[in-house]
C-alpha atoms as a PDB file:
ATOM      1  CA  UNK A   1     -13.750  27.932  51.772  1.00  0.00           C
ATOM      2  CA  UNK A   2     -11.071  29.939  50.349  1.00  0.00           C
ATOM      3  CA  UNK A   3      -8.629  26.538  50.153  1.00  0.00           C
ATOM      4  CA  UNK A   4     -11.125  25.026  47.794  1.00  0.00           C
ATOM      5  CA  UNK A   5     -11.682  27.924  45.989  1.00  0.00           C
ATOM      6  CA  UNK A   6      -7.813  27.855  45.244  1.00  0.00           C
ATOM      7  CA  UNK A   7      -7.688  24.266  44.468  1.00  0.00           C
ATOM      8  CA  UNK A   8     -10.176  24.641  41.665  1.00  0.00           C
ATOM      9  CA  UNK A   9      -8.508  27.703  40.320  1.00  0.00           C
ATOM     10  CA  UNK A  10      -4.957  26.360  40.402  1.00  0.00           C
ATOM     11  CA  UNK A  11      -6.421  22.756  38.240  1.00  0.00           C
ATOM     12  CA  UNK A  12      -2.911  20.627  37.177  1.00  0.00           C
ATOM     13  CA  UNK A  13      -3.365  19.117  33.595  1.00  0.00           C
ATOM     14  CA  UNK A  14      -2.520  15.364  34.194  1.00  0.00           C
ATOM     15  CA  UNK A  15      -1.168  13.925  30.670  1.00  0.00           C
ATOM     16  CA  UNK A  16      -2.064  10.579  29.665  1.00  0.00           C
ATOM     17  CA  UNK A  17       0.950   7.993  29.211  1.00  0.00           C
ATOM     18  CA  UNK A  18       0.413   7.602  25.662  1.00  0.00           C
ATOM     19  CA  UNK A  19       1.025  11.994  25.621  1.00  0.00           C
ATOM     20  CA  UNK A  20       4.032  11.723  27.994  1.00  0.00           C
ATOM     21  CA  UNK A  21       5.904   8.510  25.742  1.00  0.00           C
ATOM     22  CA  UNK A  22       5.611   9.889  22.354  1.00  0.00           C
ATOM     23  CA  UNK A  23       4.835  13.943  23.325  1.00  0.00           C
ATOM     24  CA  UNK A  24       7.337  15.173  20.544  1.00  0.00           C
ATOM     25  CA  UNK A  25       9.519  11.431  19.352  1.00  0.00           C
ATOM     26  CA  UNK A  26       8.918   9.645  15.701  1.00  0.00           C
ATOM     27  CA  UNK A  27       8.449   6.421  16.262  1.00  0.00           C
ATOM     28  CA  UNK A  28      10.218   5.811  12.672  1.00  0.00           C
ATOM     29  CA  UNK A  29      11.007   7.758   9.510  1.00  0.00           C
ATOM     30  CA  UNK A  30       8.660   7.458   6.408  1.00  0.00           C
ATOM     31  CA  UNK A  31      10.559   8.185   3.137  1.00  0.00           C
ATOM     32  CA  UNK A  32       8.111   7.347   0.176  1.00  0.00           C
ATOM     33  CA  UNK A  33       8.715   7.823  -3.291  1.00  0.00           C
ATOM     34  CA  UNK A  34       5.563   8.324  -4.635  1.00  0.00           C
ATOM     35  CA  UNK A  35       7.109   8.174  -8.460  1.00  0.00           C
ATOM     36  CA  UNK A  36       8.500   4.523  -8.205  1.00  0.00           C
ATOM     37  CA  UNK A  37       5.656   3.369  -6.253  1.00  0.00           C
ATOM     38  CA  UNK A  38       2.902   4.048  -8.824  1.00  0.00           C
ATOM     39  CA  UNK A  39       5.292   2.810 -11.258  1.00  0.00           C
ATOM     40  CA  UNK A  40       5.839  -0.441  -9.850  1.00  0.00           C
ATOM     41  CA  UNK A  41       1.973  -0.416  -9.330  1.00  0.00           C
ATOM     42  CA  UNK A  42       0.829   0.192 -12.601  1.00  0.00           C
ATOM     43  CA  UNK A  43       3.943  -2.853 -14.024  1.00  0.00           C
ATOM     44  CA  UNK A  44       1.418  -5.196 -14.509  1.00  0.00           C
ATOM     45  CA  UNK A  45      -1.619  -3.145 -15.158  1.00  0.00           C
ATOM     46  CA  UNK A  46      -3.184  -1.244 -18.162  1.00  0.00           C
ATOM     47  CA  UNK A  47      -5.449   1.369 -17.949  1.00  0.00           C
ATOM     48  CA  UNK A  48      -8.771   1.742 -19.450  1.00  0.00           C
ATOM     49  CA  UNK A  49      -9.876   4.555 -18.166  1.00  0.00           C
ATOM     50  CA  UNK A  50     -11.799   7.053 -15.445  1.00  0.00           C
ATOM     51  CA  UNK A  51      -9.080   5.739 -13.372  1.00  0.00           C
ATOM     52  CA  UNK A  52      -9.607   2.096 -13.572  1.00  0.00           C
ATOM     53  CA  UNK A  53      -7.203  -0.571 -14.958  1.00  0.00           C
ATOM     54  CA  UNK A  54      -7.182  -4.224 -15.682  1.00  0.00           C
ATOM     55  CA  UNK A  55      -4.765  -6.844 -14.778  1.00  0.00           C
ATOM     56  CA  UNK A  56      -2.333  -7.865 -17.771  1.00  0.00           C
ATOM     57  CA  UNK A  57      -0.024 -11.229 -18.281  1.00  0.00           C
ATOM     58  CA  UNK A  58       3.288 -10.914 -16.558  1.00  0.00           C
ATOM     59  CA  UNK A  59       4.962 -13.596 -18.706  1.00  0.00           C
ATOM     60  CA  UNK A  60       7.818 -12.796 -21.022  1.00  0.00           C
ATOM     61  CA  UNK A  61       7.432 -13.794 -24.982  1.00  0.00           C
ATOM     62  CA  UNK A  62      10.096 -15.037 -26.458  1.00  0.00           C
ATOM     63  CA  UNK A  63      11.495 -11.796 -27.722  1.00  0.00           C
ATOM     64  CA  UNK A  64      11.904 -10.699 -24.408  1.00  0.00           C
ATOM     65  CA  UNK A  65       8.561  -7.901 -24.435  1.00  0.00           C
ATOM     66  CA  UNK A  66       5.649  -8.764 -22.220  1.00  0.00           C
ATOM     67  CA  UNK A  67       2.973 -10.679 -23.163  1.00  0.00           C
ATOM     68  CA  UNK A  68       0.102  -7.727 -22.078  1.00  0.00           C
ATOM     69  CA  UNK A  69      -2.976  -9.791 -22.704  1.00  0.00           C
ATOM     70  CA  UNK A  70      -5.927  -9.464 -20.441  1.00  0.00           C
ATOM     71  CA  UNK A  71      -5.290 -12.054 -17.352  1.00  0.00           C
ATOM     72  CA  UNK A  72      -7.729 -14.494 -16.249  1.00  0.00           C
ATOM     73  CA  UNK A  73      -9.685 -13.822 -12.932  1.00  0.00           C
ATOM     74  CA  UNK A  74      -8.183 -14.017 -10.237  1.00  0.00           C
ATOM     75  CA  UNK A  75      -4.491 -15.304 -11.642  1.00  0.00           C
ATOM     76  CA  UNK A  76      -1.009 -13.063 -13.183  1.00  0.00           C
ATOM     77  CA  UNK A  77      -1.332 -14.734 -16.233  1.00  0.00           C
ATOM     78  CA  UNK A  78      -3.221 -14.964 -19.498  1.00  0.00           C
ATOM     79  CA  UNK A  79      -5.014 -18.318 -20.846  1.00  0.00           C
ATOM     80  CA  UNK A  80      -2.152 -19.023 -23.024  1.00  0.00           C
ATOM     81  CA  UNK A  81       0.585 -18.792 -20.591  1.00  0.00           C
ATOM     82  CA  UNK A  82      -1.636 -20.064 -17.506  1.00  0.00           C
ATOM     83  CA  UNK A  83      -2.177 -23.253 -19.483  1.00  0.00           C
ATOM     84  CA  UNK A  84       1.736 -23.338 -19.889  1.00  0.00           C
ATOM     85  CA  UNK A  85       2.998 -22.884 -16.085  1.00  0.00           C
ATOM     86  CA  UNK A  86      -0.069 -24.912 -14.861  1.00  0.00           C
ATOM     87  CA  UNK A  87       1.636 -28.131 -16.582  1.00  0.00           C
ATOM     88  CA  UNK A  88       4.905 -27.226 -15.951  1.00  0.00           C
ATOM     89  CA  UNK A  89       3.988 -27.109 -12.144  1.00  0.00           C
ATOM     90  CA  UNK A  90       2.213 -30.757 -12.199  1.00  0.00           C
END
C-alpha cells in the first residue's frame, strides 16, 4: 500500500512534444514598423471619417500628382483612367 501511496505522491509532469521543441526558441524574429506600414496602407486611400476610408485612383496625371478621384468598385482606378488602361490592355 505504501508503494502506491508513493507513486501518486511523487507524479512526473510528462511535457507534450510541441512544449519540449519550442519550450523557450523563436521560431523567427518579427520587426514591424508600424509607421511605414499604415503609411503604405493609407497610399491609396482617403479618409472620410469614424475610421473609415475609400479607395482613390492610383494613376499619375500628367503633372506628375495623383489623380485622387473616388475608384470604381472593385478596381485601383477611377472611370476616367479605367476607361484609358482598359483599351490600352485590348
Amino acid at each position: 500500500m505504501s508503494f502506491i501511496n508513493n507513486n501518486i505522491n511523487n507524479k512526473s509532469t510528462m511535457e507534450t512534444r510541441s512544449q519540449t521543441k519550442y519550450q523557450n526558441t523563436a521560431l523567427y524574429e518579427v520587426n514591424i514598423d508600424f509607421d511605414e506600414a499604415i503609411e503604405a496602407w493609407r497610399s491609396n486611400k482617403k479618409s472620410i471619417g469614424n475610421g473609415n476610408y475609400k479607395y482613390i485612383c492610383s494613376s499619375l496625371k500628367k503633372n506628375g500628382e495623383k489623380c485622387g478621384v473616388k475608384c470604381t468598385n472593385g478596381e485601383m482606378y477611377c472611370k476616367i483612367h479605367y476607361k484609358k488602361f482598359s483599351k490600352s490592355k485590348i
